[in-house]
C-alpha atoms as a PDB file:
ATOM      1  CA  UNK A   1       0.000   0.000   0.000  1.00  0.00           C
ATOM      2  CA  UNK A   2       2.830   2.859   0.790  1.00  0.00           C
ATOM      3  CA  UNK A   3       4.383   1.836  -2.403  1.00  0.00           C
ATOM      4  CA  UNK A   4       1.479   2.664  -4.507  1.00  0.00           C
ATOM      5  CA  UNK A   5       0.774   5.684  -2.415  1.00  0.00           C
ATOM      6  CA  UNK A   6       4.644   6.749  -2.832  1.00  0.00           C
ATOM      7  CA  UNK A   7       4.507   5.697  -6.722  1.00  0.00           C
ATOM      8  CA  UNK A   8       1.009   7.605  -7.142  1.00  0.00           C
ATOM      9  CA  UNK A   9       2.713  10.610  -5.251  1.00  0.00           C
ATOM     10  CA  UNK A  10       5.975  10.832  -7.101  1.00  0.00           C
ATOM     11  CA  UNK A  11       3.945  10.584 -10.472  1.00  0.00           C
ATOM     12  CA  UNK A  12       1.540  13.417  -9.477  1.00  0.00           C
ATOM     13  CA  UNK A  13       4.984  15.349  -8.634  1.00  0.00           C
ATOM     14  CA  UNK A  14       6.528  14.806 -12.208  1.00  0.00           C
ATOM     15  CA  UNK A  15       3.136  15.525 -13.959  1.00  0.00           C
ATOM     16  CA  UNK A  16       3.072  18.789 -11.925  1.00  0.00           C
ATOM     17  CA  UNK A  17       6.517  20.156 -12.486  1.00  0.00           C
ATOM     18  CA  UNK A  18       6.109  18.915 -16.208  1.00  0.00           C
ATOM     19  CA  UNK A  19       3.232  21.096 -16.516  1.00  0.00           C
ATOM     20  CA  UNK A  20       4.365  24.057 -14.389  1.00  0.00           C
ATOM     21  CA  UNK A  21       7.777  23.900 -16.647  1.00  0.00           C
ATOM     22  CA  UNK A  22       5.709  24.151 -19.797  1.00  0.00           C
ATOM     23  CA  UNK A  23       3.934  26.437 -18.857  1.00  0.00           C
ATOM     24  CA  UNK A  24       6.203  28.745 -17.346  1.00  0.00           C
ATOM     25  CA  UNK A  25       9.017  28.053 -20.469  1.00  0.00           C
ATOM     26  CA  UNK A  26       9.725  30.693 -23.021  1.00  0.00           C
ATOM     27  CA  UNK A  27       6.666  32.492 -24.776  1.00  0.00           C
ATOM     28  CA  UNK A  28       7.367  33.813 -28.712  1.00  0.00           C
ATOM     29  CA  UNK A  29       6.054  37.497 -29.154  1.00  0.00           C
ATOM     30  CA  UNK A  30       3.101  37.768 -31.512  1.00  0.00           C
ATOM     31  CA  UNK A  31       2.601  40.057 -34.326  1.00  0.00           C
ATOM     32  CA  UNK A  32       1.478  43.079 -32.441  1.00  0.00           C
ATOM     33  CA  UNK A  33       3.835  42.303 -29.691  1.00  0.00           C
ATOM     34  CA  UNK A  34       6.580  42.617 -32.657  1.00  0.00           C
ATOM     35  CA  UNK A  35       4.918  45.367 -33.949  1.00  0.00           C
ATOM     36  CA  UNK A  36       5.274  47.465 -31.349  1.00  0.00           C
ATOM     37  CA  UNK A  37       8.565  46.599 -30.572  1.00  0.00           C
ATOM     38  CA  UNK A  38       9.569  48.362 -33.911  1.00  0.00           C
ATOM     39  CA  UNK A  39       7.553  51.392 -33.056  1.00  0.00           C
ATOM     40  CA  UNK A  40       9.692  51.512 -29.918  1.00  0.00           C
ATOM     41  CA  UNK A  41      12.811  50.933 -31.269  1.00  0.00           C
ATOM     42  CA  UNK A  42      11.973  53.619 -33.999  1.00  0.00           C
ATOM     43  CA  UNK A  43      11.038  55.835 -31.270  1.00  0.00           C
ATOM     44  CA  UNK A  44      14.529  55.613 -29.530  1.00  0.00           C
ATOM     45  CA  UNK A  45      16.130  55.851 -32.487  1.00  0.00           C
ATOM     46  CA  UNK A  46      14.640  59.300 -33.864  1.00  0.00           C
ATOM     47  CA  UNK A  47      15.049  60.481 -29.969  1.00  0.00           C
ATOM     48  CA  UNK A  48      18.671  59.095 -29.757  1.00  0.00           C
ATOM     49  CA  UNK A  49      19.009  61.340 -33.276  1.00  0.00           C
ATOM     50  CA  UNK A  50      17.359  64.312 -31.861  1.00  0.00           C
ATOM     51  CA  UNK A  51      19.232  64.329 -28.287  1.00  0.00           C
ATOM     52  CA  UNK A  52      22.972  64.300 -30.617  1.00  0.00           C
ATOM     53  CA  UNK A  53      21.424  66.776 -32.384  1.00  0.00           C
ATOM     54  CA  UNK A  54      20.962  68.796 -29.768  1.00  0.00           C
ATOM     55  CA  UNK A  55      23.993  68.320 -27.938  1.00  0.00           C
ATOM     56  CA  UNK A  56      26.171  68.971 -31.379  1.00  0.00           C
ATOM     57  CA  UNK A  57      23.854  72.351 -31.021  1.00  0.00           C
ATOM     58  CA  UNK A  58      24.280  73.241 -27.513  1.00  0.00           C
ATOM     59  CA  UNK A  59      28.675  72.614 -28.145  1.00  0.00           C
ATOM     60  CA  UNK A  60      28.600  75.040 -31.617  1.00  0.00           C
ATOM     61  CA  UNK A  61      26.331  77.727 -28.887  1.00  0.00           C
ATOM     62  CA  UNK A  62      28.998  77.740 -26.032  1.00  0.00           C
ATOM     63  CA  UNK A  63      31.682  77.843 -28.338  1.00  0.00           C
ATOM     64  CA  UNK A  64      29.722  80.902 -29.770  1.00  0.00           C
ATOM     65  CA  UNK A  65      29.578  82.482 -26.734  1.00  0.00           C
ATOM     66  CA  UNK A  66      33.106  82.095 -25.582  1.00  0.00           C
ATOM     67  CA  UNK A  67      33.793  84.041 -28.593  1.00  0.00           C
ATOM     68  CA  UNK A  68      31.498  86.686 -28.063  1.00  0.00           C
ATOM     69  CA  UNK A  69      33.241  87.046 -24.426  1.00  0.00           C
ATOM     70  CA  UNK A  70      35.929  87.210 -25.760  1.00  0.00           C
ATOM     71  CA  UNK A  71      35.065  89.956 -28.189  1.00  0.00           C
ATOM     72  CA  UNK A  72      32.977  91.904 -25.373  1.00  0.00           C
ATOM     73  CA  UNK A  73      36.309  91.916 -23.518  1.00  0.00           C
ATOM     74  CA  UNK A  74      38.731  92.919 -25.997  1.00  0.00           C
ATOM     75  CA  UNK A  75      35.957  95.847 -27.099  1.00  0.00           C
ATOM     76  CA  UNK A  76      35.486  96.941 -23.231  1.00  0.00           C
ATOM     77  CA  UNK A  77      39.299  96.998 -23.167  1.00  0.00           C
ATOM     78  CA  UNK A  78      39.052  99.008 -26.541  1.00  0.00           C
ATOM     79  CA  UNK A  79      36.473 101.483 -24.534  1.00  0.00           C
ATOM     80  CA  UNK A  80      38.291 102.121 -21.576  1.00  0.00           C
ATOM     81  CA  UNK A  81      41.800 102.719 -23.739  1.00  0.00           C
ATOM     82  CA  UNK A  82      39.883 105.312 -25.829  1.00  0.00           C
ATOM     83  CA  UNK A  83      38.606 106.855 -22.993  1.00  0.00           C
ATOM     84  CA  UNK A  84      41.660 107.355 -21.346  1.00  0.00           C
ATOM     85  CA  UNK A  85      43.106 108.879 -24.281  1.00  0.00           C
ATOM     86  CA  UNK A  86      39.805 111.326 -24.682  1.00  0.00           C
ATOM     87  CA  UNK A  87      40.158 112.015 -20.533  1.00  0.00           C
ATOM     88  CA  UNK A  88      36.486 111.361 -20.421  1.00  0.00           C
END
């Protein structure tokens, strides 16, 4: 009688992990599943495009504006010289 009732248990074990291992394996993506992936990936993509973008922009507008310090200095230098000179 136990070994039946050890037999009967063990199989009910197996059939229980086979099933809960089936079911719990790897699941393939369906159409829209796949379809949407794309959108995402498209998404990222035109955002990864548009953040370079607008980090290339942002270097060009410091370098501009070290410049233009630079030429607001040398022209308040300029100012003060010609004042000097003037006595004003």
């Amino acid at each position: 009688m136990n070994k039946i009732l050890t037999r009967t248990t063990l199989l009910v074990a197996v059939a229980m992990l086979t099933i809960g291992l089936m079911g719990c394996g790897p699941k393939m993506a369906n159409k829209k599943q796949l379809s949407e992936l794309d959108e995402a990936k498209s998404a990222f993509e035109s955002a990864q495009t548009k953040y370079d973008n607008l980090i290339s922009e942002k270097d060009k507008l410091e370098t501009q504006k070290a410049n233009l310090a630079t030429q607001l200095e040398n022209i308040t230098t300029e100012l003060n010289e010609c004042k000097e000179k003037t006595g004003k």
